[in-house]
PDB file of N, CA and C in Angstrom:
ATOM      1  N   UNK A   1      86.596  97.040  99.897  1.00  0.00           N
ATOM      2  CA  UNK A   1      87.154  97.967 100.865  1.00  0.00           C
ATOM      3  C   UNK A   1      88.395  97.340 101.486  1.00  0.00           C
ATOM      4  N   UNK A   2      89.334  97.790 101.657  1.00  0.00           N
ATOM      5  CA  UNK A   2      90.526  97.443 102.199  1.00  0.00           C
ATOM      6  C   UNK A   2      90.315  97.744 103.485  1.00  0.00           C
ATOM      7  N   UNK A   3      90.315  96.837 104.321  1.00  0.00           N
ATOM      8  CA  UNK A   3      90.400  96.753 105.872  1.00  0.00           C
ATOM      9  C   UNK A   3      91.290  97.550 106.817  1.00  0.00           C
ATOM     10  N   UNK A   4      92.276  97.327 106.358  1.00  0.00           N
ATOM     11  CA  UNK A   4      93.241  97.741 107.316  1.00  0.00           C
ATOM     12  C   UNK A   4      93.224 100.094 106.807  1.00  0.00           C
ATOM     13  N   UNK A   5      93.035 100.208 105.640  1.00  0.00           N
ATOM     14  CA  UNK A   5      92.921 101.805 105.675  1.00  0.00           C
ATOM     15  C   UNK A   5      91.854 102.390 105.160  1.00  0.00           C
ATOM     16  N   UNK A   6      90.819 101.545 104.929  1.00  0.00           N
ATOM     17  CA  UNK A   6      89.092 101.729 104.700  1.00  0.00           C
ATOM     18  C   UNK A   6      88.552 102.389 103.701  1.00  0.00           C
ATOM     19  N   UNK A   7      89.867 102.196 102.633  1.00  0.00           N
ATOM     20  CA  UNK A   7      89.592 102.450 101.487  1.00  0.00           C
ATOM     21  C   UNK A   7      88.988 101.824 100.684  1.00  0.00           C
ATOM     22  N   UNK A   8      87.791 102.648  99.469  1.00  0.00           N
ATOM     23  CA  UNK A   8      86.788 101.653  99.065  1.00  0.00           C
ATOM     24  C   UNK A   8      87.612 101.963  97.437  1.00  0.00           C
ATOM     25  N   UNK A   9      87.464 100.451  96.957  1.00  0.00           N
ATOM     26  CA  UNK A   9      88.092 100.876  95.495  1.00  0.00           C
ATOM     27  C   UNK A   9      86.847 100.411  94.550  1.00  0.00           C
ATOM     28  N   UNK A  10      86.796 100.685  93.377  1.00  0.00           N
ATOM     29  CA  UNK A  10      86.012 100.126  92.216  1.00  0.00           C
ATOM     30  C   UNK A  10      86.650  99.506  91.149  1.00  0.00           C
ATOM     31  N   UNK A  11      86.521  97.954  91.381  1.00  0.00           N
ATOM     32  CA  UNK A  11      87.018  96.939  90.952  1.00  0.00           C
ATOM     33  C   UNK A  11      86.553  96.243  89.621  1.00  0.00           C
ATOM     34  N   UNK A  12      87.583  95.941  89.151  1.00  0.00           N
ATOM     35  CA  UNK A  12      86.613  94.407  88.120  1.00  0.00           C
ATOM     36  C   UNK A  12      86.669  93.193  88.889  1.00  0.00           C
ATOM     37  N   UNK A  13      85.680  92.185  88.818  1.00  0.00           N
ATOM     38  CA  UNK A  13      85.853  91.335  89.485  1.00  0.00           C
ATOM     39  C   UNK A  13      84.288  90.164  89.233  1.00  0.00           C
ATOM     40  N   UNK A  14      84.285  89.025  89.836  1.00  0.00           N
ATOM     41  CA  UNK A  14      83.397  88.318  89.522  1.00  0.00           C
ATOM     42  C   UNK A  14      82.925  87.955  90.646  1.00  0.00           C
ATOM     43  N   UNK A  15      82.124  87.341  91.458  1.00  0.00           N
ATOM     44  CA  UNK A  15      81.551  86.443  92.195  1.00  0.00           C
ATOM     45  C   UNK A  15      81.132  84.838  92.050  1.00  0.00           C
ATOM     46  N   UNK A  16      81.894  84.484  91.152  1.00  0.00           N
ATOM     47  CA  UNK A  16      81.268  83.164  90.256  1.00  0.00           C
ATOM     48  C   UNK A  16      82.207  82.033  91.488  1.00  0.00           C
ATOM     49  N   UNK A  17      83.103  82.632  92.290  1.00  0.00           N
ATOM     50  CA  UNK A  17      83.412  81.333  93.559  1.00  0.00           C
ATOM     51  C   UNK A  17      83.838  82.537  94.652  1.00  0.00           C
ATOM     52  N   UNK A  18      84.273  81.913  96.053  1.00  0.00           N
ATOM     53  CA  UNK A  18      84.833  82.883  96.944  1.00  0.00           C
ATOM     54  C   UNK A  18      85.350  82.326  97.805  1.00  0.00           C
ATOM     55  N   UNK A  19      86.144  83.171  98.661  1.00  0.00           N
ATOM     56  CA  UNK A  19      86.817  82.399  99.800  1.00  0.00           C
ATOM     57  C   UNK A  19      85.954  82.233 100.668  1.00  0.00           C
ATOM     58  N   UNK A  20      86.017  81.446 101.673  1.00  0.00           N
ATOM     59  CA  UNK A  20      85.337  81.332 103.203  1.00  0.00           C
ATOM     60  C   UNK A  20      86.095  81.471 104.060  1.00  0.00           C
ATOM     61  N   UNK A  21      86.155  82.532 104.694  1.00  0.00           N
ATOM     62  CA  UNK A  21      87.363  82.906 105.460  1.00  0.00           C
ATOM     63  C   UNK A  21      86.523  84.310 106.553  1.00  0.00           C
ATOM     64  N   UNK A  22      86.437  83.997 107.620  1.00  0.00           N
ATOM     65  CA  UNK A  22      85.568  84.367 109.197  1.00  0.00           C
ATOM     66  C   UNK A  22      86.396  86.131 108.326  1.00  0.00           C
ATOM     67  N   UNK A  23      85.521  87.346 108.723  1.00  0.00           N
ATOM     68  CA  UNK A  23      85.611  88.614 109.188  1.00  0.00           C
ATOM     69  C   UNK A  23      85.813  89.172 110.353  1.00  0.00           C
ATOM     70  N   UNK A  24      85.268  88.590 111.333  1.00  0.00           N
ATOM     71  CA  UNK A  24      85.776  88.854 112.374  1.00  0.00           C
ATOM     72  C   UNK A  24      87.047  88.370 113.173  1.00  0.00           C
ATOM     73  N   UNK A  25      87.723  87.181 112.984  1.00  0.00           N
ATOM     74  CA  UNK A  25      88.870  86.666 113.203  1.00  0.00           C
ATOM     75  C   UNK A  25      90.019  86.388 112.055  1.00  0.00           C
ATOM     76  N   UNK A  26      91.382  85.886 112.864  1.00  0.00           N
ATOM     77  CA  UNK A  26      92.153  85.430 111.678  1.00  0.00           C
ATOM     78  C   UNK A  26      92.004  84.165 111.488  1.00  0.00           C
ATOM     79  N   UNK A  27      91.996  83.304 110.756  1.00  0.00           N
ATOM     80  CA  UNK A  27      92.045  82.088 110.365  1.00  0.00           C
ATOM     81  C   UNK A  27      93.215  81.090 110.094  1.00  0.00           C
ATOM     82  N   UNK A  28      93.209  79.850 110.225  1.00  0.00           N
ATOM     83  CA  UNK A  28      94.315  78.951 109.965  1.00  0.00           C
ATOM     84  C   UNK A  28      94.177  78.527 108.729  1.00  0.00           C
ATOM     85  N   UNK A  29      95.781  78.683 107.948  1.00  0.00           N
ATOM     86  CA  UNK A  29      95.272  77.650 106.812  1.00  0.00           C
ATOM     87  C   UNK A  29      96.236  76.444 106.837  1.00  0.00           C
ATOM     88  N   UNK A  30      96.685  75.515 105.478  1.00  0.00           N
ATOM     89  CA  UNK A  30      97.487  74.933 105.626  1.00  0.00           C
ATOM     90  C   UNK A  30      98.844  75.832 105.402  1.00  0.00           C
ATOM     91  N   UNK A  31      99.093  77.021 104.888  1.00  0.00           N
ATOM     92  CA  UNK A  31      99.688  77.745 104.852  1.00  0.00           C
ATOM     93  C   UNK A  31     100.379  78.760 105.797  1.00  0.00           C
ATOM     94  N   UNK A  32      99.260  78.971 106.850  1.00  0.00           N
ATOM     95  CA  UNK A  32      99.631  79.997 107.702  1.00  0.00           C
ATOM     96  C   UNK A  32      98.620  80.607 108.321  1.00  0.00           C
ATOM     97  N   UNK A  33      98.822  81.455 108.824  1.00  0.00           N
ATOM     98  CA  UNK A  33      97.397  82.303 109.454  1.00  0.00           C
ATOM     99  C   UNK A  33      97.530  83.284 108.441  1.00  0.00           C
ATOM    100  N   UNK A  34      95.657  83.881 108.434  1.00  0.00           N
ATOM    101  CA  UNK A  34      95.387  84.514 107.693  1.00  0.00           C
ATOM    102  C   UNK A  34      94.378  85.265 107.613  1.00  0.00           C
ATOM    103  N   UNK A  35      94.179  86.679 107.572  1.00  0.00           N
ATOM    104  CA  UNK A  35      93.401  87.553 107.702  1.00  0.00           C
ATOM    105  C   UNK A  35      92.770  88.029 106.240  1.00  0.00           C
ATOM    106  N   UNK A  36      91.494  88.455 106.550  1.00  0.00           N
ATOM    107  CA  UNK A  36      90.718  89.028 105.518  1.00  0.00           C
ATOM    108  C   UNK A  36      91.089  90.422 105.576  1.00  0.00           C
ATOM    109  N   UNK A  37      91.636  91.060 104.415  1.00  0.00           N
ATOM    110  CA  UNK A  37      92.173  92.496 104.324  1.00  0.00           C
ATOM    111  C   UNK A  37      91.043  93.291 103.330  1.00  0.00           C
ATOM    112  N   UNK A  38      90.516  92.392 102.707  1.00  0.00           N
ATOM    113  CA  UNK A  38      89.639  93.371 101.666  1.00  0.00           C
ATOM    114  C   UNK A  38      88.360  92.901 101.339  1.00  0.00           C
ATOM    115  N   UNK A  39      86.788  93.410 101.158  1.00  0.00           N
ATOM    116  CA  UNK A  39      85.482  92.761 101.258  1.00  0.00           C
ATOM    117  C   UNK A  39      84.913  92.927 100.734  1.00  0.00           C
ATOM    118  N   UNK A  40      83.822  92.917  99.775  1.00  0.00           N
ATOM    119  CA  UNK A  40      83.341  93.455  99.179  1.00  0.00           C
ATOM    120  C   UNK A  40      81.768  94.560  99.916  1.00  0.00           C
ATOM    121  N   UNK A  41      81.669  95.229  99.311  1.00  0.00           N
ATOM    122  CA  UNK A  41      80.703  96.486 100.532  1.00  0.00           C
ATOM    123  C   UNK A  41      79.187  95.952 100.284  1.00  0.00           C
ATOM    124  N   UNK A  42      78.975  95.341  98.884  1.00  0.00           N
ATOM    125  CA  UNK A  42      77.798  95.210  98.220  1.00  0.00           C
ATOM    126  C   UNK A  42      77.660  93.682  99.193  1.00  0.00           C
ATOM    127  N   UNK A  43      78.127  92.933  99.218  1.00  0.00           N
ATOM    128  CA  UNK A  43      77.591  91.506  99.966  1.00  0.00           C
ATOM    129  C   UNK A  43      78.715  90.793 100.751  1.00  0.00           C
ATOM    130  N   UNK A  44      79.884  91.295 101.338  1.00  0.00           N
ATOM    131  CA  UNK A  44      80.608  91.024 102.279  1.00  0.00           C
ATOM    132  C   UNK A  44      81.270  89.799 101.851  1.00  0.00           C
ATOM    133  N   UNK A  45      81.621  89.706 100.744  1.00  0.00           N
ATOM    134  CA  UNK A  45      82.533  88.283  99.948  1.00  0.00           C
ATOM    135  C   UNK A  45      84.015  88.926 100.185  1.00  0.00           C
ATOM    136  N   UNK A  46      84.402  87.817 100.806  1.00  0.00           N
ATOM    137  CA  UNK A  46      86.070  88.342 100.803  1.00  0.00           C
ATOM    138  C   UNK A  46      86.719  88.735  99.569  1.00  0.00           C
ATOM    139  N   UNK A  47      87.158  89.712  99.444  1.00  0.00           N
ATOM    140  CA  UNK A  47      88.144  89.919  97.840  1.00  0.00           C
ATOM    141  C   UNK A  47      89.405  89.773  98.223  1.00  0.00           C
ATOM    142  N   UNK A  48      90.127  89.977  99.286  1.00  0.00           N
ATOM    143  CA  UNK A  48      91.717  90.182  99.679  1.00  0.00           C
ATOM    144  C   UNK A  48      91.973  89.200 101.165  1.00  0.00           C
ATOM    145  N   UNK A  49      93.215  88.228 101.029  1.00  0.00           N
ATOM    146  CA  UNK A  49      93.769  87.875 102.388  1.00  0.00           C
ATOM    147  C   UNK A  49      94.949  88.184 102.197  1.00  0.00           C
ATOM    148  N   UNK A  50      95.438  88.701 103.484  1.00  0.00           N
ATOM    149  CA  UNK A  50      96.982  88.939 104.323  1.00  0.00           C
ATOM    150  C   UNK A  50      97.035  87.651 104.836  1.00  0.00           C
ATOM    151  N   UNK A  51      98.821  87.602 104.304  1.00  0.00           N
ATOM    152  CA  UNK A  51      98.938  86.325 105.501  1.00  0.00           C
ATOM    153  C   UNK A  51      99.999  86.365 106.422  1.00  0.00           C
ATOM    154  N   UNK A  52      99.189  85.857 107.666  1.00  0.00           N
ATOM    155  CA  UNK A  52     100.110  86.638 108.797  1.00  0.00           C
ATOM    156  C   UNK A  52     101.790  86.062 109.383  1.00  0.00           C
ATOM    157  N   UNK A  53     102.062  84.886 108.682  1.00  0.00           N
ATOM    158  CA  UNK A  53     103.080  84.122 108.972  1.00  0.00           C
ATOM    159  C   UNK A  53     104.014  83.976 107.914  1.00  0.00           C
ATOM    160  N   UNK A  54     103.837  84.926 106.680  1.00  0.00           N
ATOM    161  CA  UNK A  54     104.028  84.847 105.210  1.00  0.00           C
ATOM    162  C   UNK A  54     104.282  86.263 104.975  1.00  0.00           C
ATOM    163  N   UNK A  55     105.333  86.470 103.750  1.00  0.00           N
ATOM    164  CA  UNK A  55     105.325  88.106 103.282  1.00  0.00           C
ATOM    165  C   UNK A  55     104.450  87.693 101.643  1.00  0.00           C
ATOM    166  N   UNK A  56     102.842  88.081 101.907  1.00  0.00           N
ATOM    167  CA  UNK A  56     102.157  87.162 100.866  1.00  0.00           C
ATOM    168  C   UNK A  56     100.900  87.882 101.415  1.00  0.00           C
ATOM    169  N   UNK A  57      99.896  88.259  99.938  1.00  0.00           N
ATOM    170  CA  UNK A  57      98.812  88.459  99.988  1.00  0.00           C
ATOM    171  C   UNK A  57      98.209  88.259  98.885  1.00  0.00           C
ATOM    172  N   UNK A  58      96.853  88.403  98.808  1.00  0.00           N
ATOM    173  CA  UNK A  58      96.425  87.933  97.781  1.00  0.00           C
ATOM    174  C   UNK A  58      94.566  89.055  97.740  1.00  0.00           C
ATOM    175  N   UNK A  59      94.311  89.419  96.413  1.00  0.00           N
ATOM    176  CA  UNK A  59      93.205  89.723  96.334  1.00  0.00           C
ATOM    177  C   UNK A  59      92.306  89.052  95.122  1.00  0.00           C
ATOM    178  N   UNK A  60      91.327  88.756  95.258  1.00  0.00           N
ATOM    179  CA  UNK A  60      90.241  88.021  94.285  1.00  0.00           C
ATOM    180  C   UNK A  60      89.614  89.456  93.782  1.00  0.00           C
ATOM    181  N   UNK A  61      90.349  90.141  92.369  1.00  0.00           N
ATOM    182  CA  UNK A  61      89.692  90.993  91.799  1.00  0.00           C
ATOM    183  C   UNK A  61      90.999  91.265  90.884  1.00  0.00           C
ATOM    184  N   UNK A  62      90.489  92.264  90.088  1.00  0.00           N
ATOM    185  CA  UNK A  62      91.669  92.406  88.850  1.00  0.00           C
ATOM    186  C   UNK A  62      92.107  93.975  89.022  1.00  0.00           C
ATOM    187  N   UNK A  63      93.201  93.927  90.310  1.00  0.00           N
ATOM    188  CA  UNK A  63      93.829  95.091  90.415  1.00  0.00           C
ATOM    189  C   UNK A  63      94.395  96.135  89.194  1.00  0.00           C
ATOM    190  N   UNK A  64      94.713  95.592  88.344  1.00  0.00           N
ATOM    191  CA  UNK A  64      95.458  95.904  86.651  1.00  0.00           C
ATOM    192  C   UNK A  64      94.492  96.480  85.907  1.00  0.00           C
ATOM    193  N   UNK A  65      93.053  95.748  86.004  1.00  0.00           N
ATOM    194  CA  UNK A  65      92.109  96.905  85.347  1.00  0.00           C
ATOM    195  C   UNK A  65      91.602  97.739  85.488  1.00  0.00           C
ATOM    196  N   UNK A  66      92.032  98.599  86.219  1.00  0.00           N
ATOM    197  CA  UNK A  66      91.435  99.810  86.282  1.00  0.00           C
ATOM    198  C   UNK A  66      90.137 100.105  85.767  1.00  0.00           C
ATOM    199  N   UNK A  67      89.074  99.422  86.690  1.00  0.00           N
ATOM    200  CA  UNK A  67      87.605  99.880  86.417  1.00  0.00           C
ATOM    201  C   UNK A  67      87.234 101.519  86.859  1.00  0.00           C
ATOM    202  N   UNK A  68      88.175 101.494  88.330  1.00  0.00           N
ATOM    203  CA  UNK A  68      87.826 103.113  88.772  1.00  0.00           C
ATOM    204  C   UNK A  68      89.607 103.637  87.981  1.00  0.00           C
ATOM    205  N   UNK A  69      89.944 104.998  88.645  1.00  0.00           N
ATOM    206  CA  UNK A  69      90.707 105.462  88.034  1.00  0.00           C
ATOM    207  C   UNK A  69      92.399 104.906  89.179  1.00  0.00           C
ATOM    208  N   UNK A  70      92.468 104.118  88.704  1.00  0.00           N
ATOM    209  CA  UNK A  70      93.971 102.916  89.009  1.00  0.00           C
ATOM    210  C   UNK A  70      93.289 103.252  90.813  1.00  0.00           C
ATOM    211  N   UNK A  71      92.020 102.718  91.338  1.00  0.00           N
ATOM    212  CA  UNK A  71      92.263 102.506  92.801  1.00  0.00           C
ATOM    213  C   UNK A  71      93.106 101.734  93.203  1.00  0.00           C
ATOM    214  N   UNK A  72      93.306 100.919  92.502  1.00  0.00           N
ATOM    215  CA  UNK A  72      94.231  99.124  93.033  1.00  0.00           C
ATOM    216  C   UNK A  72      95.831  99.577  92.710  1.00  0.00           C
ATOM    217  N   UNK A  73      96.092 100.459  92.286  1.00  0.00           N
ATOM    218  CA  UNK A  73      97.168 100.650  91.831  1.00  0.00           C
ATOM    219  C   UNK A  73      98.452 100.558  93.656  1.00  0.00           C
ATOM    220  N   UNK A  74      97.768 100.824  94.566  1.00  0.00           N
ATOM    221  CA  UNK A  74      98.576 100.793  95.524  1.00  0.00           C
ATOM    222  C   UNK A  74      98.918  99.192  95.784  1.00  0.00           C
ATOM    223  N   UNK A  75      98.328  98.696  95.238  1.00  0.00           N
ATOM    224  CA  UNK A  75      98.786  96.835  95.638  1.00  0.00           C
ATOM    225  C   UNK A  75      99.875  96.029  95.011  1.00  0.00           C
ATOM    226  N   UNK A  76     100.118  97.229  93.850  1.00  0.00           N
ATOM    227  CA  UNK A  76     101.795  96.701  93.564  1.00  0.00           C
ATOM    228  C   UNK A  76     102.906  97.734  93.973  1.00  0.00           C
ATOM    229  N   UNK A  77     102.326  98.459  94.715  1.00  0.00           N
ATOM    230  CA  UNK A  77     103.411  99.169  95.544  1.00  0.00           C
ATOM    231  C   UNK A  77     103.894  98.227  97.021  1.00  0.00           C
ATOM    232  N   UNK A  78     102.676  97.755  97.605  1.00  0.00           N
ATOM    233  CA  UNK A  78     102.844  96.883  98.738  1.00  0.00           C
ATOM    234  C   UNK A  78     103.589  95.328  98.270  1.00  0.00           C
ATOM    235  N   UNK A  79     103.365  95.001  97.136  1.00  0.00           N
ATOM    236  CA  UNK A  79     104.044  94.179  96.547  1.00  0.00           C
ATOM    237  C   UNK A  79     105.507  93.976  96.630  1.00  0.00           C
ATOM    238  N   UNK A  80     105.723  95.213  95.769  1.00  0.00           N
ATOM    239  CA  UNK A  80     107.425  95.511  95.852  1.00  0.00           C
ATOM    240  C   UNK A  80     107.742  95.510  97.270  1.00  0.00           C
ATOM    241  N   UNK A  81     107.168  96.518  98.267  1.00  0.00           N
ATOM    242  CA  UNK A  81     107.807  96.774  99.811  1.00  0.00           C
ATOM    243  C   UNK A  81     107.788  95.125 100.057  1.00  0.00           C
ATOM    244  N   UNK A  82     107.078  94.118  99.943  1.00  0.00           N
ATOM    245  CA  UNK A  82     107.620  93.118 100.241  1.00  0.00           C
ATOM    246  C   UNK A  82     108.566  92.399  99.886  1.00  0.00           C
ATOM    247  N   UNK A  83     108.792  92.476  98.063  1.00  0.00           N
ATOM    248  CA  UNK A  83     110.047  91.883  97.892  1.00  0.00           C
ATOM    249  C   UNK A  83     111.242  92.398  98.223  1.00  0.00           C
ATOM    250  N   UNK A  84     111.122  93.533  98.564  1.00  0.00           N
ATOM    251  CA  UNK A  84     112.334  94.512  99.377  1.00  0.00           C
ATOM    252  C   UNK A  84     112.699  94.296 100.628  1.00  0.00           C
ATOM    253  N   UNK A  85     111.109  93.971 101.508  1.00  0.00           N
ATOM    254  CA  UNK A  85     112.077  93.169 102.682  1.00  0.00           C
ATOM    255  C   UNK A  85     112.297  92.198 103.050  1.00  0.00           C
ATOM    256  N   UNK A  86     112.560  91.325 101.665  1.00  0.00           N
ATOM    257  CA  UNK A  86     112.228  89.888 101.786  1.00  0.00           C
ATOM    258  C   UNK A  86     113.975  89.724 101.709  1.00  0.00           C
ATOM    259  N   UNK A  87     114.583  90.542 101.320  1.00  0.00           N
ATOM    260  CA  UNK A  87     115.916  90.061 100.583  1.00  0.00           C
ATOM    261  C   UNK A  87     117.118  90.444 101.932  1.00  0.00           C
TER     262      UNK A  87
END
């Protein structure tokens, strides 16, 4: 589920490692601060962090395969809007 617009997608993806990264707060990394944007519904494993000091995100699942019908497909739209206002 994507956090921030509570959209639930149907993913490929594994559970075989995961992040540890708090749900209820943002977190520090050596990188930056950083929020959990996406979770999984079945057992609450982070799949997605925003990072809040960074034009940078990241999700643990395989947006490209289209397990449901292209749900993930909006994450290379947010992609581009970043390299667009990166320049």
């Amino acid at each position: 589920m994507d956090r921030k617009t509570g959209k639930v997608e149907v993913t490929a993806h594994n559970h075989g490692f995961a992040v540890d990264a708090p749900l209820d707060r943002d977190s520090d990394t050596p990188f930056g601060r950083v929020r959990v944007s996406h979770v999984c519904l079945n057992d609450d494993v982070v799949e997605g962090l925003e990072c809040l000091d960074r034009l940078a995100f990241s999700v643990q699942y395989h947006p490209e395969a289209a397990a449901g019908p292209h749900d993930s497909a909006y994450l290379f739209d947010r992609f581009v809007e970043l390299m667009e206002a990166s320049r």
